[in-house]
Protein backbone atom coordinates (compact mmCIF):
# COMPACT_ATOMS: atom_id res chain seq x y z
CA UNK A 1 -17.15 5.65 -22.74
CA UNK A 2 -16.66 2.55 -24.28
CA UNK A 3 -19.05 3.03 -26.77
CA UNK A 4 -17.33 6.21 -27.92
CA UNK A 5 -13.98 4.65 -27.96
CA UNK A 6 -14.92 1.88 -30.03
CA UNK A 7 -16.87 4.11 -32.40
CA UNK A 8 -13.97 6.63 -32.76
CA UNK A 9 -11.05 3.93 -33.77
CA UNK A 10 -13.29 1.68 -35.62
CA UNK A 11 -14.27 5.39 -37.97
CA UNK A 12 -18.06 4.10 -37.70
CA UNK A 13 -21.15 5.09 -35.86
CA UNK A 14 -22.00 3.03 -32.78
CA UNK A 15 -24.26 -0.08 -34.26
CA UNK A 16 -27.74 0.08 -32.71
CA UNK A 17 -27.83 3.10 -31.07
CA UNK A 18 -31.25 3.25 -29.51
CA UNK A 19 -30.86 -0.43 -28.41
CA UNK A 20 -27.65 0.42 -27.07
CA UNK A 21 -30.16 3.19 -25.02
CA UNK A 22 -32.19 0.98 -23.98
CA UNK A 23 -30.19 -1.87 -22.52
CA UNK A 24 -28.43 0.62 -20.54
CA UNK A 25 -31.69 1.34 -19.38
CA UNK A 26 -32.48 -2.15 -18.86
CA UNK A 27 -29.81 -2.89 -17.15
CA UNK A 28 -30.62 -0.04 -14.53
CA UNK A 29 -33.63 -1.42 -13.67
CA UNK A 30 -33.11 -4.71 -13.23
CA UNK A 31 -29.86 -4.21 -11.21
CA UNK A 32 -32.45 -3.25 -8.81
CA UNK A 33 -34.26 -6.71 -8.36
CA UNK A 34 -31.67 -8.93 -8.31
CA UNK A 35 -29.78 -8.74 -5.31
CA UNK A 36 -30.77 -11.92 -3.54
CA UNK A 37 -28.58 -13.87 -6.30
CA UNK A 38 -25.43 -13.16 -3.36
CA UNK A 39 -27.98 -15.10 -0.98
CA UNK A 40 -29.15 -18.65 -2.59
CA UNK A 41 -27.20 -20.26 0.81
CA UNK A 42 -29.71 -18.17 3.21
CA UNK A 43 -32.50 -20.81 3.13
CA UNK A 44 -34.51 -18.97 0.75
CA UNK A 45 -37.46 -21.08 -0.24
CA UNK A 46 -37.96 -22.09 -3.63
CA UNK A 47 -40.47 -19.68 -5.08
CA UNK A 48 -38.01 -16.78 -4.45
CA UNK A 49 -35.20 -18.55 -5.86
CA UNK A 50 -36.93 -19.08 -9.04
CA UNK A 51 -37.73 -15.91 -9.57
CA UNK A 52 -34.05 -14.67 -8.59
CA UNK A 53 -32.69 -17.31 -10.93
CA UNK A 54 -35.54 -16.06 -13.65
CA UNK A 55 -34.63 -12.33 -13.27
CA UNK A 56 -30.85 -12.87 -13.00
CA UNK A 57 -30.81 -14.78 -16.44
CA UNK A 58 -32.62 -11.84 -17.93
CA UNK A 59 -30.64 -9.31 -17.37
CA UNK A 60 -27.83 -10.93 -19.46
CA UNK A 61 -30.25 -10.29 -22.21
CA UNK A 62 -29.46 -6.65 -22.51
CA UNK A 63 -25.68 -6.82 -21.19
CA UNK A 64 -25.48 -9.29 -24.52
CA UNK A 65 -27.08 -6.41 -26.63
CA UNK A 66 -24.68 -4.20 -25.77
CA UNK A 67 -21.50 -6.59 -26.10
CA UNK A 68 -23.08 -7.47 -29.74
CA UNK A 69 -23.56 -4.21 -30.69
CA UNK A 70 -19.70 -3.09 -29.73
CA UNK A 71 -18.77 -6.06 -31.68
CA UNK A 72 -20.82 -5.28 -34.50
CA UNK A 73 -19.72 -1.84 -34.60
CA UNK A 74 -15.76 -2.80 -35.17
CA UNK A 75 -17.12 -5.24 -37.84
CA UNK A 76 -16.42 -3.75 -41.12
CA UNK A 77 -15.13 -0.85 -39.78
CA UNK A 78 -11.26 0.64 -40.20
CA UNK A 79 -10.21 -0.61 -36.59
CA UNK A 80 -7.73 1.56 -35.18
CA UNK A 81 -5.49 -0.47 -32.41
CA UNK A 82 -4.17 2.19 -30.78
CA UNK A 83 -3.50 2.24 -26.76
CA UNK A 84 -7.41 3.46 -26.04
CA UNK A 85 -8.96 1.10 -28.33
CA UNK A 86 -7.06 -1.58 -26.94
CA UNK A 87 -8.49 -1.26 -23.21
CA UNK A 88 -11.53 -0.80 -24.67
CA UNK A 89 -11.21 -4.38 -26.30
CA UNK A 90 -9.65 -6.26 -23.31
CA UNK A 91 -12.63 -4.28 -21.36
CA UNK A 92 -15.21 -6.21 -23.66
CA UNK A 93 -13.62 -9.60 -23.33
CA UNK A 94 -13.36 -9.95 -19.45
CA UNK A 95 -16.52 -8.19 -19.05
CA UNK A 96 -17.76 -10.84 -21.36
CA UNK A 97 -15.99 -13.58 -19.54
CA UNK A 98 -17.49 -12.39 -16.32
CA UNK A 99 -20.59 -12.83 -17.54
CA UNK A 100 -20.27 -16.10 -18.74
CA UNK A 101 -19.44 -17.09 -14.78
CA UNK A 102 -22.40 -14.99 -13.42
CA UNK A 103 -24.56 -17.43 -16.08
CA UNK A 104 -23.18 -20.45 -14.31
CA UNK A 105 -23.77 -18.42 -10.57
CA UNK A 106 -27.14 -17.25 -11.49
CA UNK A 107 -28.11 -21.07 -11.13
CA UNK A 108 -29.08 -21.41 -7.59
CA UNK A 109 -28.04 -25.14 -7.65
CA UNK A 110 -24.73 -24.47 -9.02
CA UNK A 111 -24.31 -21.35 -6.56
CA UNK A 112 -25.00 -23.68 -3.36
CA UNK A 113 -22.13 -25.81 -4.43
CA UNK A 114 -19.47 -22.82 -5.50
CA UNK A 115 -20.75 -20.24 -2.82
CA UNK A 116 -17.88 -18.77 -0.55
CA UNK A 117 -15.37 -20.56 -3.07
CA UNK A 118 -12.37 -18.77 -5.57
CA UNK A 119 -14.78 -19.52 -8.43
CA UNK A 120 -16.84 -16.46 -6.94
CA UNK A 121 -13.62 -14.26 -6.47
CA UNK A 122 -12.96 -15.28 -9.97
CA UNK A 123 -15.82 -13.72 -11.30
CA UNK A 124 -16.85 -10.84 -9.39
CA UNK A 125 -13.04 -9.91 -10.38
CA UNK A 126 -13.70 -10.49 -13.98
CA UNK A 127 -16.97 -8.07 -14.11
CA UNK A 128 -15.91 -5.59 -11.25
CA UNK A 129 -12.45 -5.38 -10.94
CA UNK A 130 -10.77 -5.73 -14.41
CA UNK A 131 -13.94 -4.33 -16.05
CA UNK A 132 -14.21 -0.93 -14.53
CA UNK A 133 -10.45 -1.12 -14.56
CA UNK A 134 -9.85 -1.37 -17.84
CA UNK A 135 -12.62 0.93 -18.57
CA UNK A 136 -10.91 3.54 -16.40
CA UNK A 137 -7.35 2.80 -18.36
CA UNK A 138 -9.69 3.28 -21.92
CA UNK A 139 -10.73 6.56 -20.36
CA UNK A 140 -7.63 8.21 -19.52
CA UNK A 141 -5.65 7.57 -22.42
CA UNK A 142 -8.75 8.48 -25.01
CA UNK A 143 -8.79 11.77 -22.98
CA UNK A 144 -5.38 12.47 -21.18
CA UNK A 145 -4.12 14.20 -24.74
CA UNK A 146 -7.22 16.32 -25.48
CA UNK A 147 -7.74 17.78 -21.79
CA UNK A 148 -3.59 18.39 -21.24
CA UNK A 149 -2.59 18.99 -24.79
CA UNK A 150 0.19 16.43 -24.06
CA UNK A 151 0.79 12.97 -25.93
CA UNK A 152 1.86 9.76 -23.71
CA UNK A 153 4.35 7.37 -25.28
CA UNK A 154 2.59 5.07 -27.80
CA UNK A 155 5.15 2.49 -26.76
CA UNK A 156 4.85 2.27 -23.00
CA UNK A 157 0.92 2.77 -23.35
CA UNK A 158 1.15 -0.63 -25.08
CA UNK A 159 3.14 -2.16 -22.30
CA UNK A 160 0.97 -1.16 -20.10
CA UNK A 161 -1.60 -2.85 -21.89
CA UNK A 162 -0.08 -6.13 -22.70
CA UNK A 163 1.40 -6.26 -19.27
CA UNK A 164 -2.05 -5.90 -17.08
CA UNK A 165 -3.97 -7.84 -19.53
CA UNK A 166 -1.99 -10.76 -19.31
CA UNK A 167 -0.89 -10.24 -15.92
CA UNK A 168 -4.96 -10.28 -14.58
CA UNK A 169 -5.70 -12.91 -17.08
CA UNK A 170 -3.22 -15.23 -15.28
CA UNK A 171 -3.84 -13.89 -11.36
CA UNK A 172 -7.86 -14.48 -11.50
CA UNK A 173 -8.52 -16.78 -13.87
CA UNK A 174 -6.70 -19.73 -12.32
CA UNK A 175 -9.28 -19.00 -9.44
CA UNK A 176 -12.44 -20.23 -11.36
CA UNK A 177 -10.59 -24.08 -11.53
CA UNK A 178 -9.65 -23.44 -7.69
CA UNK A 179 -13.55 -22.69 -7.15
CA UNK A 180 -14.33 -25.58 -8.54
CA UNK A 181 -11.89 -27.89 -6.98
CA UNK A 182 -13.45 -26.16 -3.83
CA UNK A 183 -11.05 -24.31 -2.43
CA UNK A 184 -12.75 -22.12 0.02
CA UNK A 185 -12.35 -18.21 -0.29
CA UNK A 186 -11.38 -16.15 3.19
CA UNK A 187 -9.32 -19.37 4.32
CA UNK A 188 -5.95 -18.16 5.35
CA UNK A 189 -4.24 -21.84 4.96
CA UNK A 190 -4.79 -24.19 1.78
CA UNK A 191 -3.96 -28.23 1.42
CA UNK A 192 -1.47 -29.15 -0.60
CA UNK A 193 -2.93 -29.79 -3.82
CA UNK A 194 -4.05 -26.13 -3.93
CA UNK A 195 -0.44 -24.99 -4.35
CA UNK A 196 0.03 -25.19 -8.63
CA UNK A 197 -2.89 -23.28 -9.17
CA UNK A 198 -2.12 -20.58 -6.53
CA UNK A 199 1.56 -20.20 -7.76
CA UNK A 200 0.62 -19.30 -11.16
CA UNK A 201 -2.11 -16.83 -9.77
CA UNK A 202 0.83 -15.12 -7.92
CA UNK A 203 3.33 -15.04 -10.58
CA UNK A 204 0.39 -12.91 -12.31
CA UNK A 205 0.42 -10.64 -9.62
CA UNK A 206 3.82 -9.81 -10.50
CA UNK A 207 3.50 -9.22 -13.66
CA UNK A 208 0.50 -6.79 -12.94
CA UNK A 209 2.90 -5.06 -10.32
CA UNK A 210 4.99 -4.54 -13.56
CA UNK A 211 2.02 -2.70 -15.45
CA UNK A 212 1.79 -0.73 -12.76
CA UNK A 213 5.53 0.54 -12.80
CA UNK A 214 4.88 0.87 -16.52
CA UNK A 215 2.11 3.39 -15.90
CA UNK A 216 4.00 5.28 -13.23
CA UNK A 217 6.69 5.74 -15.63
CA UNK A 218 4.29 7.09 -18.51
CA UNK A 219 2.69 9.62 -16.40
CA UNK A 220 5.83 11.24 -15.25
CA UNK A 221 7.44 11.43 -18.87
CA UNK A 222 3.47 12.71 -19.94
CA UNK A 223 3.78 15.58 -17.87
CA UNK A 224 7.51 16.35 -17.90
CA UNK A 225 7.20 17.43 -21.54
CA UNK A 226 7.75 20.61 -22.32
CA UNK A 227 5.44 21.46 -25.57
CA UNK A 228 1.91 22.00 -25.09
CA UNK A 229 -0.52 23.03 -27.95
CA UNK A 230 -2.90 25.96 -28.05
CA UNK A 231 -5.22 24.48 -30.52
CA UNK A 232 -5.48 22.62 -33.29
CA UNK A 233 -3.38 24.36 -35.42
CA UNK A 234 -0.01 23.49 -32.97
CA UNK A 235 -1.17 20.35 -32.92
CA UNK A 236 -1.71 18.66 -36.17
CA UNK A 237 1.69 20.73 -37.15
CA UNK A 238 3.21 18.63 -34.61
CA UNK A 239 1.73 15.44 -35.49
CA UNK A 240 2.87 16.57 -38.66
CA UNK A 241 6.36 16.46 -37.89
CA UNK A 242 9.69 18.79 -39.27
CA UNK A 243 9.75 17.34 -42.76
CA UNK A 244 6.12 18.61 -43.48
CA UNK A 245 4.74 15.31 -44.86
CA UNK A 246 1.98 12.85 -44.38
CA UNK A 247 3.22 9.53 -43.07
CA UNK A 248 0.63 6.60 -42.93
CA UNK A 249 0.79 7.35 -38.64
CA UNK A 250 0.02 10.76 -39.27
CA UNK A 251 -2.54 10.09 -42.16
CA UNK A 252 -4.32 7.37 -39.24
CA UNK A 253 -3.94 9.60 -36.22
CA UNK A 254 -5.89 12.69 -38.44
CA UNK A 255 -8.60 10.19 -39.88
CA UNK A 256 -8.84 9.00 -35.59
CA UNK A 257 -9.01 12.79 -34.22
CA UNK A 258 -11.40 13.80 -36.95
CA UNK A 259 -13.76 10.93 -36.37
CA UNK A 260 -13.59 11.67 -32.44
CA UNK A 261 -14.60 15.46 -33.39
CA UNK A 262 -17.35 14.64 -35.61
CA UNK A 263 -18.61 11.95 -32.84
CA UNK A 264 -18.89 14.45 -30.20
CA UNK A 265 -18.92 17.90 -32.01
CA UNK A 266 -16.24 19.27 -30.03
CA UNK A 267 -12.88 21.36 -30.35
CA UNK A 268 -9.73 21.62 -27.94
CA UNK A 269 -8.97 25.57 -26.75
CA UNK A 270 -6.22 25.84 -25.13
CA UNK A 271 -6.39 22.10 -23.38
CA UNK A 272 -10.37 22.73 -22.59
CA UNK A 273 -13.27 21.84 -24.50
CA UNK A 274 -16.08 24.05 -25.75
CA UNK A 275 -19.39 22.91 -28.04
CA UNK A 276 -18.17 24.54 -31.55
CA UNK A 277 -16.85 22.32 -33.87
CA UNK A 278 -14.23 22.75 -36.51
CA UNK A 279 -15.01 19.90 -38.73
CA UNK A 280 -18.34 18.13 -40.59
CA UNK A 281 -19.97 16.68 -37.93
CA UNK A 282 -22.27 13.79 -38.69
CA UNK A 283 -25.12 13.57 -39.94
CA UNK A 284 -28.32 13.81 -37.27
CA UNK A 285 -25.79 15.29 -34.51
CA UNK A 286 -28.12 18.19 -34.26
CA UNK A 287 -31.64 18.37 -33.89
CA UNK A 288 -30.93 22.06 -35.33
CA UNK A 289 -28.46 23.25 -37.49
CA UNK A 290 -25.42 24.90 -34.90
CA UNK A 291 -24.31 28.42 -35.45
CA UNK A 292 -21.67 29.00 -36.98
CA UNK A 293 -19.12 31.79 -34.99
CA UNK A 294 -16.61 33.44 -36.60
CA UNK A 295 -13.53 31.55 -34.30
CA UNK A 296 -14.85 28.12 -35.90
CA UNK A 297 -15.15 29.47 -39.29
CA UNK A 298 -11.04 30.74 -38.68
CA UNK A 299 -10.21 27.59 -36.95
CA UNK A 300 -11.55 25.90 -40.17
CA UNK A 301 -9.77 27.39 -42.64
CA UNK A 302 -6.24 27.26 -41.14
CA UNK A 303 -6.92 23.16 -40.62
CA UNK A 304 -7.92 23.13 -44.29
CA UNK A 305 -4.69 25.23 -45.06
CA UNK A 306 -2.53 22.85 -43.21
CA UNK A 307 -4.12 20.10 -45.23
CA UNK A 308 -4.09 21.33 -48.45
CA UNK A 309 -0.04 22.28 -47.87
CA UNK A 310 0.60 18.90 -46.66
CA UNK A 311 -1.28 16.14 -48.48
CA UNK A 312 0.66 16.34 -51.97
């Protein structure tokens, strides 16, 4: 998912895209012989924590690949911030901040001294929590349009965003310099020079509680509106607007949906998806040249009317 999103609003093809294949793979795999890394406190003997230290290290190899190759994949490319994009973005740097901490964790040395501390919470919170979150987030705006044939507010969508970034940003992080100062985790009562630290990691619960409301609100004003689009002809009319004339948001959101088309081949019917396309795909999407049906070739030339009527 993320690798779509970033490919769609940067207009480019995801960089690396076999590597990208194979780190997932990686990643698979190895998530398999890992485990003990939760259990360096057990009495493990040293042979096995050597080799749970070794294999732990290496998997950050191909999480790395994949961070890279997101990066790499914006660079030079005609970023796009809209609301999807930006989840996708905060996704990549907690994620990557994450796994900076599991680096440090992964040392079974280190992990004796932080084990059952905030530093832990910290992190696990950072890779788990906030990453699948905000991968979630990147998922439902990049698709909420195309499967309901509704458009969320731009505005509130980047509320949303700045609001939960920030707002996690300031509850967990403050958590890594509790860890350290060894502050215990599942310890209902705290000494007195644990109290800054925790007071700032509750005000960011509050301000995440905010997000929240914001996203409440969206989704009832996303599904209260009353104009819904058929297909694509509806739609880009709309995007169009009354006065029947490109503006440079209209001119970005067209280059954005046509780059998401030609990425996965797809068309919207009547808020579902089926596997013709209306547009150039890219090159190498097919191992065979598609058919082409008499509703695409249709759907084709009323887009390319709208176009032509509009772009002078």
């Amino acid at each position: 998912m993320i690798s779509h999103i970033v490919s769609t609003y940067s207009l480019k093809p995801i960089f690396g895209y076999v590597g990208m294949v194979y780190a997932m793979g990686s990643i698979g795999l190895l998530g398999f012989i890992v485990w003990a890394h939760h259990m360096y406190t057990v009495g493990l003997d040293v042979d096995t924590r050597a080799y749970f230290i070794t294999a732990t290290l290496i998997i950050g190899v191909p999480t790395g690949i994949k961070v890279f190759s997101w990066i790499a994949t914006m660079w030079g490319g005609r970023i796009f911030f809209e609301v999807p994009m930006l989840f996708a973005i905060g996704f990549i740097f907690l994620f990557t901040i994450g796994g900076f901490t599991g680096i440090m964790l992964a040392n079974a040395g280190v992990d004796t001294f932080l084990h059952d501390t905030y530093y832990v919470v910290g992190h696990f919170h950072y890779v788990l929590s906030m990453g699948a979150v905000f991968g979630m987030f990147a998922g439902f705006y990049y698709w909420i349009g195309r499967m309901t044939g509704f458009r969320y507010s731009n505005m509130l969508g980047q509320l949303h965003f700045s609001f939960l970034f920030v707002g996690v940003n300031v509850t967990f992080f403050p958590m890594h310099i509790l860890g350290l100062m060894g502050m215990p985790r599942r310890v209902q009562y705290y000494t007195y020079n644990y109290n800054p630290w925790n007071l700032i990691s509750s005000s960011g619960v509050i301000t995440t509680s905010v997000s929240i409301c914001i996203f409440i609100i969206l989704l009832v004003l996303l599904f209260r509106q009353k104009y819904i689009f058929d297909d694509w002809v509806q739609y880009y009319n709309y995007i169009l607007g009354e006065n029947g004339s490109f503006s440079q948001a209209d001119t970005e959101h067209y280059a954005i949906e046509k780059a998401m088309l030609n990425s996965l081949g797809y068309i919207c019917n009547r808020g579902k998806y089926s596997t013709r396309s209306d547009l150039p795909n890219y090159y190498h999407s097919f191992m065979d040249l598609p058919k082409r049906s008499i509703q695409k070739q249709k759907a084709k030339k009323k887009l390319k009317i709208i176009k032509d009527k509009y772009k002078n």
